[in-house]
N, C-alpha and C. Protein backbone atom coordinates (compact mmCIF):
# COMPACT_ATOMS: atom_id res chain seq x y z
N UNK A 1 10.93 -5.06 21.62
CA UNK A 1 12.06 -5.98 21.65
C UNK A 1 11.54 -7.39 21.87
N UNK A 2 12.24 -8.14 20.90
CA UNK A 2 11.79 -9.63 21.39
C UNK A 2 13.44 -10.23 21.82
N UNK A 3 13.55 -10.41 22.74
CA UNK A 3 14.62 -10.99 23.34
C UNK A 3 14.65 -12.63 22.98
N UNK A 4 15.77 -13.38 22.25
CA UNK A 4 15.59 -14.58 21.51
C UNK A 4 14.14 -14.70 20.62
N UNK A 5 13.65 -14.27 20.43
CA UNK A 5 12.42 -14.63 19.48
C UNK A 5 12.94 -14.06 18.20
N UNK A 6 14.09 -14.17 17.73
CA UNK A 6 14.48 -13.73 16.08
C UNK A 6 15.09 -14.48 15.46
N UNK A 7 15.26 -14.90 14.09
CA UNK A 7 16.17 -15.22 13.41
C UNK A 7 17.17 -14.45 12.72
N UNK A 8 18.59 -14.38 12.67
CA UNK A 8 18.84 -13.31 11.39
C UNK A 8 19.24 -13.98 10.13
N UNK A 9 19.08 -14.00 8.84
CA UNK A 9 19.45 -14.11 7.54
C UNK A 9 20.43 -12.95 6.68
N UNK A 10 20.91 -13.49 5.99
CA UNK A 10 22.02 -12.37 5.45
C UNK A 10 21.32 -11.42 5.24
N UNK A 11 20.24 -11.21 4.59
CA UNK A 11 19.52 -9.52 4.04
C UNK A 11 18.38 -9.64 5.16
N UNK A 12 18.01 -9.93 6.23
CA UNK A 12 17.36 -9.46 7.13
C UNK A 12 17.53 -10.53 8.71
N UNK A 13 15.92 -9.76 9.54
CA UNK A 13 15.96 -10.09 10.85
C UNK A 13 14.33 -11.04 10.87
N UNK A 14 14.66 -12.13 11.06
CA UNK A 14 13.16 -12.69 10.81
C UNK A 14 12.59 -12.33 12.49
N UNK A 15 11.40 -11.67 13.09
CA UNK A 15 11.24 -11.24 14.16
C UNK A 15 10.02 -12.14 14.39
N UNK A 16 9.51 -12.97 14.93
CA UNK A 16 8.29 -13.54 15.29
C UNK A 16 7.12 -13.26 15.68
N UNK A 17 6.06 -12.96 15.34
CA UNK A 17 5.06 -12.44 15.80
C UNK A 17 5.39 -11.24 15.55
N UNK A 18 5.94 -10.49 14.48
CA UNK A 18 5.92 -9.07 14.43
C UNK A 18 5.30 -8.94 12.75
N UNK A 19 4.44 -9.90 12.63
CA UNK A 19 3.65 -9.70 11.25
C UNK A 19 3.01 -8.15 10.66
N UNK A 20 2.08 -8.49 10.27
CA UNK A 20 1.39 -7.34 9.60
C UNK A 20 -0.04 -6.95 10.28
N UNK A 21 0.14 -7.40 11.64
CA UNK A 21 -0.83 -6.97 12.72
C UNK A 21 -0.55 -5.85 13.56
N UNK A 22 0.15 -4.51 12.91
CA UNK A 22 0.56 -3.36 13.73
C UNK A 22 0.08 -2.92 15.01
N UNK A 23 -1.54 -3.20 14.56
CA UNK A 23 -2.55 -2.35 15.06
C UNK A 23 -2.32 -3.49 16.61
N UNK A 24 -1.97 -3.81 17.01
CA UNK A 24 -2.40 -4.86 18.08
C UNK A 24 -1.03 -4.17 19.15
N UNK A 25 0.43 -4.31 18.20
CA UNK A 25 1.67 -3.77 19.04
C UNK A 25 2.01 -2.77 18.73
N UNK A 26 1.48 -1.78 17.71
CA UNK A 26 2.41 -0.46 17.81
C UNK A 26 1.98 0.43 19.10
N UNK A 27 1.31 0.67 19.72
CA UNK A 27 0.72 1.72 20.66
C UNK A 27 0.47 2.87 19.68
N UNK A 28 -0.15 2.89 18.62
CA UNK A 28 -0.34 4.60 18.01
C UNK A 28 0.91 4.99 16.92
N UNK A 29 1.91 3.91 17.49
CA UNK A 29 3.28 4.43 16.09
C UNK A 29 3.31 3.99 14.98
N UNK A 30 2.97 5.11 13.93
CA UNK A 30 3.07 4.81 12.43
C UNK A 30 4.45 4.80 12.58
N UNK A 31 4.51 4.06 10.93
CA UNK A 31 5.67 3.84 10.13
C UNK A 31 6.72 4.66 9.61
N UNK A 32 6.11 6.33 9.75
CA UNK A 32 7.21 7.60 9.44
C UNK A 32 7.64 7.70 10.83
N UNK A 33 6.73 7.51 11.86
CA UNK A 33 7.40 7.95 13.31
C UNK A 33 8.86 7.05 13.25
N UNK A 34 8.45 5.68 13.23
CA UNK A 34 9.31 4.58 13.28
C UNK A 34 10.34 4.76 12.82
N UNK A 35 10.53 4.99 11.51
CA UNK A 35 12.16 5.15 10.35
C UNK A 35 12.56 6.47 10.55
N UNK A 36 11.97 8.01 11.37
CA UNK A 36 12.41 8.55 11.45
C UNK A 36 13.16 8.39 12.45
N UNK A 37 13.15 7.30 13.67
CA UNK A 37 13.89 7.04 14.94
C UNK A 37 14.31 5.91 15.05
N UNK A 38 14.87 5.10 14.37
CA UNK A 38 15.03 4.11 14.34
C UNK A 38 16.14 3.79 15.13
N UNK A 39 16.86 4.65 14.84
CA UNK A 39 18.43 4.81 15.62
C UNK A 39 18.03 4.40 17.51
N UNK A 40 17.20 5.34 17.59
CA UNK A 40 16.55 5.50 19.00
C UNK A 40 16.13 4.17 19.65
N UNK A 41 15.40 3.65 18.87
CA UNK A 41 14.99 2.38 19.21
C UNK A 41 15.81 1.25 19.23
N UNK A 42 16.76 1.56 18.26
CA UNK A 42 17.78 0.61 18.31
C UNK A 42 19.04 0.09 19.93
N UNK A 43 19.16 1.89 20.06
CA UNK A 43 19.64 2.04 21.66
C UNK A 43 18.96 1.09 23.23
N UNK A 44 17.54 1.08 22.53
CA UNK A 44 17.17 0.49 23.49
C UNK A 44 17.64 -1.07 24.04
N UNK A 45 17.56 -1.21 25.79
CA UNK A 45 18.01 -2.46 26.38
C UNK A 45 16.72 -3.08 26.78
N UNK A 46 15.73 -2.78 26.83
CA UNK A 46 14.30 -2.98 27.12
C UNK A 46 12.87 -2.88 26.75
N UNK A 47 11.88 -3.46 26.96
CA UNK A 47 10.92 -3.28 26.50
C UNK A 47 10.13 -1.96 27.27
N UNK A 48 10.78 -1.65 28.37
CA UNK A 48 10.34 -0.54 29.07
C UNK A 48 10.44 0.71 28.12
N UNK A 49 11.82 0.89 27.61
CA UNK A 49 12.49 2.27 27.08
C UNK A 49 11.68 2.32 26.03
N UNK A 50 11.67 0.82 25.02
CA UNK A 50 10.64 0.90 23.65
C UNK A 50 9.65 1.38 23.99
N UNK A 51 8.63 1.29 24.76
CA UNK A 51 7.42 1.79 25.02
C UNK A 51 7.23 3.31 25.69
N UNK A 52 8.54 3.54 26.08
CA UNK A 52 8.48 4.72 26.87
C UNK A 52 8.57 5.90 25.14
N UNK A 53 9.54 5.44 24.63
CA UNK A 53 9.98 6.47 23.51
C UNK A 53 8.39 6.30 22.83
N UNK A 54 7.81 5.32 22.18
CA UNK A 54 6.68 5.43 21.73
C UNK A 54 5.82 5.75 22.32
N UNK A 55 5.73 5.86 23.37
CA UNK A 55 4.67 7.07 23.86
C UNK A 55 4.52 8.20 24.03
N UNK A 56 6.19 8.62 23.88
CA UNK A 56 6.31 10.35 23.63
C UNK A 56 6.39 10.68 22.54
N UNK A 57 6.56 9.48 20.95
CA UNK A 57 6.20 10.27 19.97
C UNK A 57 4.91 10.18 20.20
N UNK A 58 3.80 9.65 20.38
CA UNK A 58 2.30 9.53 19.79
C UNK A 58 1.97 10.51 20.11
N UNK A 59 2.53 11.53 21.88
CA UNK A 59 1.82 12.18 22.37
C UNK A 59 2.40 13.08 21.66
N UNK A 60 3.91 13.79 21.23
CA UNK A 60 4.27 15.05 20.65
C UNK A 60 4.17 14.94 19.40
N UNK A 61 4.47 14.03 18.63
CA UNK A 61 4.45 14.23 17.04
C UNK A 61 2.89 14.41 16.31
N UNK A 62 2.73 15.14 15.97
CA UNK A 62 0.87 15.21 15.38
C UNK A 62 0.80 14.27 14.48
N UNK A 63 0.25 13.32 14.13
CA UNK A 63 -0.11 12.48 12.80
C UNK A 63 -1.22 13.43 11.81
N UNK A 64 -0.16 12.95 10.26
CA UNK A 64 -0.90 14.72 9.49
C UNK A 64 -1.38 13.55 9.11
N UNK A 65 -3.56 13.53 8.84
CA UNK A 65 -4.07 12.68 8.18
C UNK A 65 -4.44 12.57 6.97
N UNK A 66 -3.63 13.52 6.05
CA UNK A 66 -4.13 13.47 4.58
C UNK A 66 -2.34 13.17 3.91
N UNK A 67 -1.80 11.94 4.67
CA UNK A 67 -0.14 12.04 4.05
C UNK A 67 -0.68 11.25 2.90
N UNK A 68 0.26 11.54 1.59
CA UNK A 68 0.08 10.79 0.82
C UNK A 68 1.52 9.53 0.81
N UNK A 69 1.57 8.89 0.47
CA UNK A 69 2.76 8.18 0.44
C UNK A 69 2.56 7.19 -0.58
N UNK A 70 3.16 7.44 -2.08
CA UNK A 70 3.51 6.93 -3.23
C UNK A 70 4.61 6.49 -3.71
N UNK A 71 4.74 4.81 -4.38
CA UNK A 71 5.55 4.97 -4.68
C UNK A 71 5.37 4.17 -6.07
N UNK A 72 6.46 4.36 -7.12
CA UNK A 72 6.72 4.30 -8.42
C UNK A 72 7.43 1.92 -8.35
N UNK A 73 6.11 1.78 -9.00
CA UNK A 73 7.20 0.51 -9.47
C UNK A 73 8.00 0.20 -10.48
N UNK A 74 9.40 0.28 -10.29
CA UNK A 74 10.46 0.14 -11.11
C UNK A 74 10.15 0.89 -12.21
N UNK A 75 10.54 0.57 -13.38
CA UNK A 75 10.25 1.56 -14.65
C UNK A 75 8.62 1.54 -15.61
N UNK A 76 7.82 0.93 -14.95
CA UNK A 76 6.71 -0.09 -15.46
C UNK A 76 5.00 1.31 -15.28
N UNK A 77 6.05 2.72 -14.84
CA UNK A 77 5.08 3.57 -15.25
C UNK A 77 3.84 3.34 -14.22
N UNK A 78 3.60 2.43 -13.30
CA UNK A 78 2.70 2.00 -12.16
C UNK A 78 3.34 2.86 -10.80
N UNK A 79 2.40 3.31 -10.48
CA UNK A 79 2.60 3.78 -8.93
C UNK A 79 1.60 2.90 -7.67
N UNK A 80 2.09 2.49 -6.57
CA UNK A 80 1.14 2.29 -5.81
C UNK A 80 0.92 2.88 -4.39
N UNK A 81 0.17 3.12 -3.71
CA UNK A 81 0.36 4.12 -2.36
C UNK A 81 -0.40 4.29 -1.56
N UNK A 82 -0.87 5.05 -0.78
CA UNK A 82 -1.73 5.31 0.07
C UNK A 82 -1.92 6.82 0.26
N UNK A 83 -2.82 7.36 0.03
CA UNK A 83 -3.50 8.47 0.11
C UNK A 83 -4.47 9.30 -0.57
N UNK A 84 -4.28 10.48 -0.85
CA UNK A 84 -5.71 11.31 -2.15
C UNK A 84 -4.58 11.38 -3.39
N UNK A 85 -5.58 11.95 -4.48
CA UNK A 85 -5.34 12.32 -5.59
C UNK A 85 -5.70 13.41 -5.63
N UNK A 86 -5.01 14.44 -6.70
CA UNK A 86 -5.29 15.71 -7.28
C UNK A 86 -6.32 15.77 -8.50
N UNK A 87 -6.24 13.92 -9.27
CA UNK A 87 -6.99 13.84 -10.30
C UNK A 87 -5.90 14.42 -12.06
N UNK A 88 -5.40 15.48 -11.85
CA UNK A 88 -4.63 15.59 -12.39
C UNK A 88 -3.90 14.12 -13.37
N UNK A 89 -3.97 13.16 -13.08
CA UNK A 89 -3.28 12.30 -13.89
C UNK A 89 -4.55 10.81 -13.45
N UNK A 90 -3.98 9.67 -14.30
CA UNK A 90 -4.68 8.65 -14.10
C UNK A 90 -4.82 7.82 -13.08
N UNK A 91 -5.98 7.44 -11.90
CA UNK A 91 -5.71 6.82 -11.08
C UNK A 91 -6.68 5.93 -10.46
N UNK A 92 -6.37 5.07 -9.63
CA UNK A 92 -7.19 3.90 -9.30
C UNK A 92 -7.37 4.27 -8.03
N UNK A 93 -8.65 4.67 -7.30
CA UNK A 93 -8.94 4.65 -5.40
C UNK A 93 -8.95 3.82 -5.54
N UNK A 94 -9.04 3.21 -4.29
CA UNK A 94 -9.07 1.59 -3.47
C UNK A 94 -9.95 2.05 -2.37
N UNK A 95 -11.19 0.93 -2.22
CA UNK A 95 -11.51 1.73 -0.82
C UNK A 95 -12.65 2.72 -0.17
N UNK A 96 -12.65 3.34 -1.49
CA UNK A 96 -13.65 4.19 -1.50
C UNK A 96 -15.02 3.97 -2.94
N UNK A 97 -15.99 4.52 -2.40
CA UNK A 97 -17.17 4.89 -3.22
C UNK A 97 -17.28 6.61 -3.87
N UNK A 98 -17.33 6.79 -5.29
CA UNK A 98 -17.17 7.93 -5.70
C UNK A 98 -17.83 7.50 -7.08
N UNK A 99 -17.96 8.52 -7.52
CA UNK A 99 -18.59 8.78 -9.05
C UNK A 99 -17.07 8.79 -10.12
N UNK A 100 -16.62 7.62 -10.74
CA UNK A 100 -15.69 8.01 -11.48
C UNK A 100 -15.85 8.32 -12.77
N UNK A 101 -14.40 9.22 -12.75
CA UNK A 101 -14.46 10.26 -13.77
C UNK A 101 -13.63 9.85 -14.66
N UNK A 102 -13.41 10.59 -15.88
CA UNK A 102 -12.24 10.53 -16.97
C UNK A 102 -11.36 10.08 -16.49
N UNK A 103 -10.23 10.69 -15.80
CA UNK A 103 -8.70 9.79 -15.20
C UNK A 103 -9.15 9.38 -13.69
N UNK A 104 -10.38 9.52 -13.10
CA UNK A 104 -10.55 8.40 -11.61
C UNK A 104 -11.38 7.55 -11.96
N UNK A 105 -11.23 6.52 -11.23
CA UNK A 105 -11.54 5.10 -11.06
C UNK A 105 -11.96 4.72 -9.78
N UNK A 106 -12.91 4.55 -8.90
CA UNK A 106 -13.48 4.65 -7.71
C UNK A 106 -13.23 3.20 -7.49
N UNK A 107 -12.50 1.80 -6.91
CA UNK A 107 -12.92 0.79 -6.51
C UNK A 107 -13.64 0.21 -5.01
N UNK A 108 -14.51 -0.65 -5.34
CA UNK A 108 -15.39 -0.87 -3.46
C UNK A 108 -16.08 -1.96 -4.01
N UNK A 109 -15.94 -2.86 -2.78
CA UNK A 109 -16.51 -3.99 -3.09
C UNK A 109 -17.99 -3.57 -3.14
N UNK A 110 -18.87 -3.73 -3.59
CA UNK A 110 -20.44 -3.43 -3.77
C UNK A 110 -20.97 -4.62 -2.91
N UNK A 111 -22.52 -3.94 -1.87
CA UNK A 111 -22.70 -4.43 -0.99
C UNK A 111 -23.85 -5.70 -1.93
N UNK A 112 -23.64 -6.87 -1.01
CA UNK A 112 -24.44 -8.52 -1.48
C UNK A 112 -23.86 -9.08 -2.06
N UNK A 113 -22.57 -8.36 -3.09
CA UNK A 113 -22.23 -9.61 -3.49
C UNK A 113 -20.57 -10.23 -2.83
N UNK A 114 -20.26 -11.56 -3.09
CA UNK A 114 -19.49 -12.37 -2.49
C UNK A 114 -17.91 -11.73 -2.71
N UNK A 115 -17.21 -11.44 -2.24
CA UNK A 115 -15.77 -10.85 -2.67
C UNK A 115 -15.23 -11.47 -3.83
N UNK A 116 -15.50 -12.78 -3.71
CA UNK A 116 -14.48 -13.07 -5.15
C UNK A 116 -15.10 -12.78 -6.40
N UNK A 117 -16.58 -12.55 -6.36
CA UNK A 117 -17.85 -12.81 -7.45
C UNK A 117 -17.51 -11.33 -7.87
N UNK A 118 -17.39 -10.03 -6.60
CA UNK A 118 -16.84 -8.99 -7.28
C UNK A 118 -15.68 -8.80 -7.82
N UNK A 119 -14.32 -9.56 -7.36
CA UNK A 119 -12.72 -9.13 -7.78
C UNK A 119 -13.42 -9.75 -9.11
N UNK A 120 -13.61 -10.72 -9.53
CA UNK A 120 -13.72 -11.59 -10.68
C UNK A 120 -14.21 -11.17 -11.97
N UNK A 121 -15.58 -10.30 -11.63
CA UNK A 121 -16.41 -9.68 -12.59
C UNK A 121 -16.62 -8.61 -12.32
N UNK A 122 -15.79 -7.74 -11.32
CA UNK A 122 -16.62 -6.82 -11.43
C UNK A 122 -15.08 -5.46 -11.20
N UNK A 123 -14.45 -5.54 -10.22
CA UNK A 123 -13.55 -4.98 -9.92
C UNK A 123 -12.37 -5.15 -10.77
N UNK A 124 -11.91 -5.93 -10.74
CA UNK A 124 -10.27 -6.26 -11.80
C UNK A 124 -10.62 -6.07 -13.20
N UNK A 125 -11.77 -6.13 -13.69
CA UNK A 125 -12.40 -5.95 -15.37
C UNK A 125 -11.90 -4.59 -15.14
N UNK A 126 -13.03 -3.81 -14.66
CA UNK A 126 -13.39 -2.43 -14.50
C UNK A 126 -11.69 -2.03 -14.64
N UNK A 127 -10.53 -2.44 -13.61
CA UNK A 127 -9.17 -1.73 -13.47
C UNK A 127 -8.05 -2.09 -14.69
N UNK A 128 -8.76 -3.57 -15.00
CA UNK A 128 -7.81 -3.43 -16.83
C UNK A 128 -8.09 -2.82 -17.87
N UNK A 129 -9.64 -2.61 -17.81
CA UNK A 129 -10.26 -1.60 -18.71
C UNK A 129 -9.67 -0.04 -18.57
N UNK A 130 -9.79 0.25 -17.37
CA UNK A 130 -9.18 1.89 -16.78
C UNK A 130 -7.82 1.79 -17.58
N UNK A 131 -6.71 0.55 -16.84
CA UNK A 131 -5.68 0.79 -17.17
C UNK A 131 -5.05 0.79 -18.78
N UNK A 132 -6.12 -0.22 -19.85
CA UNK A 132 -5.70 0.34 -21.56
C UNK A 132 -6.21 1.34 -21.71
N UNK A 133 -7.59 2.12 -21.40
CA UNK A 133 -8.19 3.44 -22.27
C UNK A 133 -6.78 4.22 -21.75
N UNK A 134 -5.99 4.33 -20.52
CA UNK A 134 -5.18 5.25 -20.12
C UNK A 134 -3.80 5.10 -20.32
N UNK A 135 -3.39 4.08 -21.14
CA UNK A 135 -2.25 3.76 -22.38
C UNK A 135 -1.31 2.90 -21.19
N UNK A 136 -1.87 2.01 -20.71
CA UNK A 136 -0.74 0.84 -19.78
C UNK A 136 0.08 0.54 -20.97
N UNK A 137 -0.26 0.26 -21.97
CA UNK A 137 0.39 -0.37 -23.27
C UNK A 137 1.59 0.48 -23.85
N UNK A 138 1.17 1.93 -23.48
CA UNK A 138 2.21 2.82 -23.87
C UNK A 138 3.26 3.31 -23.21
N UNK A 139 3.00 2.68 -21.54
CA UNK A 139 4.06 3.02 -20.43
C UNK A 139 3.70 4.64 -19.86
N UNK A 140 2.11 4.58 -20.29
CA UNK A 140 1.56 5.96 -19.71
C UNK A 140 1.94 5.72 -17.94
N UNK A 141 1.78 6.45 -17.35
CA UNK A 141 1.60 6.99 -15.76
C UNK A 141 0.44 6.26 -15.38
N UNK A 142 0.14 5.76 -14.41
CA UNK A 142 -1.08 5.24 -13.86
C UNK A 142 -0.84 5.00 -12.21
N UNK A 143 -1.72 5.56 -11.37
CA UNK A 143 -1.70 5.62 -9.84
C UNK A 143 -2.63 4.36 -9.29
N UNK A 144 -2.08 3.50 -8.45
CA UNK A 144 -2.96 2.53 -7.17
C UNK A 144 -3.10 3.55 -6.00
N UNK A 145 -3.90 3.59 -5.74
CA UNK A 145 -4.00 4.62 -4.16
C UNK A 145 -5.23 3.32 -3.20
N UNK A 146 -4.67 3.04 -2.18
CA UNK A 146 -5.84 3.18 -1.08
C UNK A 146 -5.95 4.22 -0.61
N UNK A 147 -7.12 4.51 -0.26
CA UNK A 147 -7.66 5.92 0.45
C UNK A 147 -7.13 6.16 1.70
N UNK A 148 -6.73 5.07 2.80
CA UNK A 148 -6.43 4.71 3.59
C UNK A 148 -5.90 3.78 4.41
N UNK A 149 -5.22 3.31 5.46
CA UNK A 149 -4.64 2.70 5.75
C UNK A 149 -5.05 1.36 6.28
N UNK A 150 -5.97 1.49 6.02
CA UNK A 150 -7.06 0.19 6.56
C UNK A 150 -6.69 -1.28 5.72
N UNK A 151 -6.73 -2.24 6.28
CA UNK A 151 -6.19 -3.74 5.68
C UNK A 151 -6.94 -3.70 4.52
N UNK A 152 -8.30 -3.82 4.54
CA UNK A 152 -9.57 -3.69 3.16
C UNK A 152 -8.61 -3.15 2.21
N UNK A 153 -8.69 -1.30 2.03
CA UNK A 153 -7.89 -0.96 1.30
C UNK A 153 -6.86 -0.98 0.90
N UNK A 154 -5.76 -1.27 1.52
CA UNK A 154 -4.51 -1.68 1.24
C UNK A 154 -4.46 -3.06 0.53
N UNK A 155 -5.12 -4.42 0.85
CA UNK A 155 -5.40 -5.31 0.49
C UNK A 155 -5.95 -5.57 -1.73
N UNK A 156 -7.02 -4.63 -1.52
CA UNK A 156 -7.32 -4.16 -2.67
C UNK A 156 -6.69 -3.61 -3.64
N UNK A 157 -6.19 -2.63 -3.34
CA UNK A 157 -5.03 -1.94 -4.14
C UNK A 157 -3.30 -2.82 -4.48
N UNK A 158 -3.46 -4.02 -3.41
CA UNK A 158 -2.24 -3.91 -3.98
C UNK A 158 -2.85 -5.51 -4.96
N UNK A 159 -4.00 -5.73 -4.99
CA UNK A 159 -4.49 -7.11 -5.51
C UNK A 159 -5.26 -6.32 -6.57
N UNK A 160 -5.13 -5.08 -6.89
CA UNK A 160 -5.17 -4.44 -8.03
C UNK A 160 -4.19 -4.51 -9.20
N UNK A 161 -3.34 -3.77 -8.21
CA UNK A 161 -1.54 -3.24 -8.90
C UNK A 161 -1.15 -4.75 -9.30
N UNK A 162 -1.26 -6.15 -8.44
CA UNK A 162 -0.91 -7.52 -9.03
C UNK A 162 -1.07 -8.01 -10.00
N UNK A 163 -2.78 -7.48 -10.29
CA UNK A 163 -3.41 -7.77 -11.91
C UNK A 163 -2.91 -7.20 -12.91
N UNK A 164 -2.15 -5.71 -12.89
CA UNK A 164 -1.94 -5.25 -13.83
C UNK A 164 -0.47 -5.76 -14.23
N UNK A 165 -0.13 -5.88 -13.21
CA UNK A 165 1.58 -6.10 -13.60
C UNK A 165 1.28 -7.58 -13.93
N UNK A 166 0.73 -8.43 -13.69
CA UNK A 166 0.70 -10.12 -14.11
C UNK A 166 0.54 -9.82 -14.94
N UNK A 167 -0.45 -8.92 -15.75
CA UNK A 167 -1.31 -8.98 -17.24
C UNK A 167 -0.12 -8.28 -18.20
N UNK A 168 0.32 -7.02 -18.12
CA UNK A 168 1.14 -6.07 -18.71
C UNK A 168 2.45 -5.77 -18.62
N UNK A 169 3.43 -7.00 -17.55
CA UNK A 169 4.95 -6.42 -17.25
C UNK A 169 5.14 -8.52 -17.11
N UNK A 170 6.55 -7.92 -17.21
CA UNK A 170 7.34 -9.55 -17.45
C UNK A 170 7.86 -9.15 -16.22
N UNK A 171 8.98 -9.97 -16.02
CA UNK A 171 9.42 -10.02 -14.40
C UNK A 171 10.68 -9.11 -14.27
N UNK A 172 10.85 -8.34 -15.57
CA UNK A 172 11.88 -6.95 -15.44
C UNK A 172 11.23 -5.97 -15.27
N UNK A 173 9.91 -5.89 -15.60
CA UNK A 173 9.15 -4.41 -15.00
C UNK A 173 9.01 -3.95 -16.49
N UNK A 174 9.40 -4.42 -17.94
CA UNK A 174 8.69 -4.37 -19.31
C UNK A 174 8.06 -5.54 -19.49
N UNK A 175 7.29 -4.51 -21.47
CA UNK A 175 6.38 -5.11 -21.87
C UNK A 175 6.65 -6.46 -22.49
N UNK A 176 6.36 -7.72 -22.52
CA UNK A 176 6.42 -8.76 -23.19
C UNK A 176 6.59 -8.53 -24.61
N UNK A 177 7.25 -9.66 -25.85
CA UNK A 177 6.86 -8.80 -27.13
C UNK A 177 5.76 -9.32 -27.53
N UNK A 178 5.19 -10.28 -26.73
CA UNK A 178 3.84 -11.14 -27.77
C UNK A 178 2.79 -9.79 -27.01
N UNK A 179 2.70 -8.35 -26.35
CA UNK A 179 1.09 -8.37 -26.00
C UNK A 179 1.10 -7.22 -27.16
């Protein structure tokens, strides 16, 4: 609870200092714990009760560590998410080092060189290339996955999924007619 530290706007609650630094204020509570109780938290009059309820999910609820959590952007045939693949269909890791295959695509920054020297030449090539051999053009299926929940990977993947949709979708989620 931030007591006066909010703004509200018609479609939301601007909360201050409640950025994208979880890891500093959640105590251990992911984001399924969270929306599954939201109600709960909402009840609360204190910062006592908030912390009390989040400490009895961390301790009873098990965190399953292979969740996948995908989701589909608009009609544009792109998925982006966090977790494994079956391989079964076309997809981009984030995150990880692997030998890629026919429909996987392993991305990782490679060690010495400068981050942008890799997004530039080395990473975003590699993921527009993946994404025509695997028919982006045709509105084939294509997966963003970070491996994990880590800023790196999440960061990557979604500065993946950006390139493709800047390059291949207009701002309705179709194809342009000039590509």
């Amino acid at each position: 609870m931030v007591p006066g530290g909010y703004k509200r706007y018609p479609d939301f609650t601007y909360v201050q200092g409640a950025a994208d630094d979880e890891e500093s204020w959640s105590h251990g509570l992911n984001s399924r714990q969270f929306w599954a109780h939201t109600e709960r938290f909402l009840d609360c009059s204190d910062d006592n009760q908030v912390l009390e309820i989040i400490r009895e999910m961390v301790r009873t609820e098990p965190v399953e560590q292979s969740i996948s959590d995908i989701s589909p952007i608009g009609s544009t045939g792109l998925s982006l998410g966090v977790g494994f693949s079956s391989g079964d269909y076309p997809v981009i890791i984030c995150g990880k080092e692997g030998e890629s295959a026919n429909k996987i695509l392993y991305l990782n920054f490679p060690p010495k060189i400068k981050p942008v020297v890799a997004l530039t030449e080395r990473i975003f090539p590699d993921a527009v290339t993946f994404a025509l051999k695997h028919g982006i053009l045709r509105n084939s299926s294509l997966t963003i996955l970070a491996t994990n929940a880590s800023r790196f990977a999440l960061d990557l993947s979604v500065g993946v999924t950006l390139v493709l949709l800047s390059l291949f979708f207009n701002d309705s989620g179709s194809f342009p007619s000039q590509i």
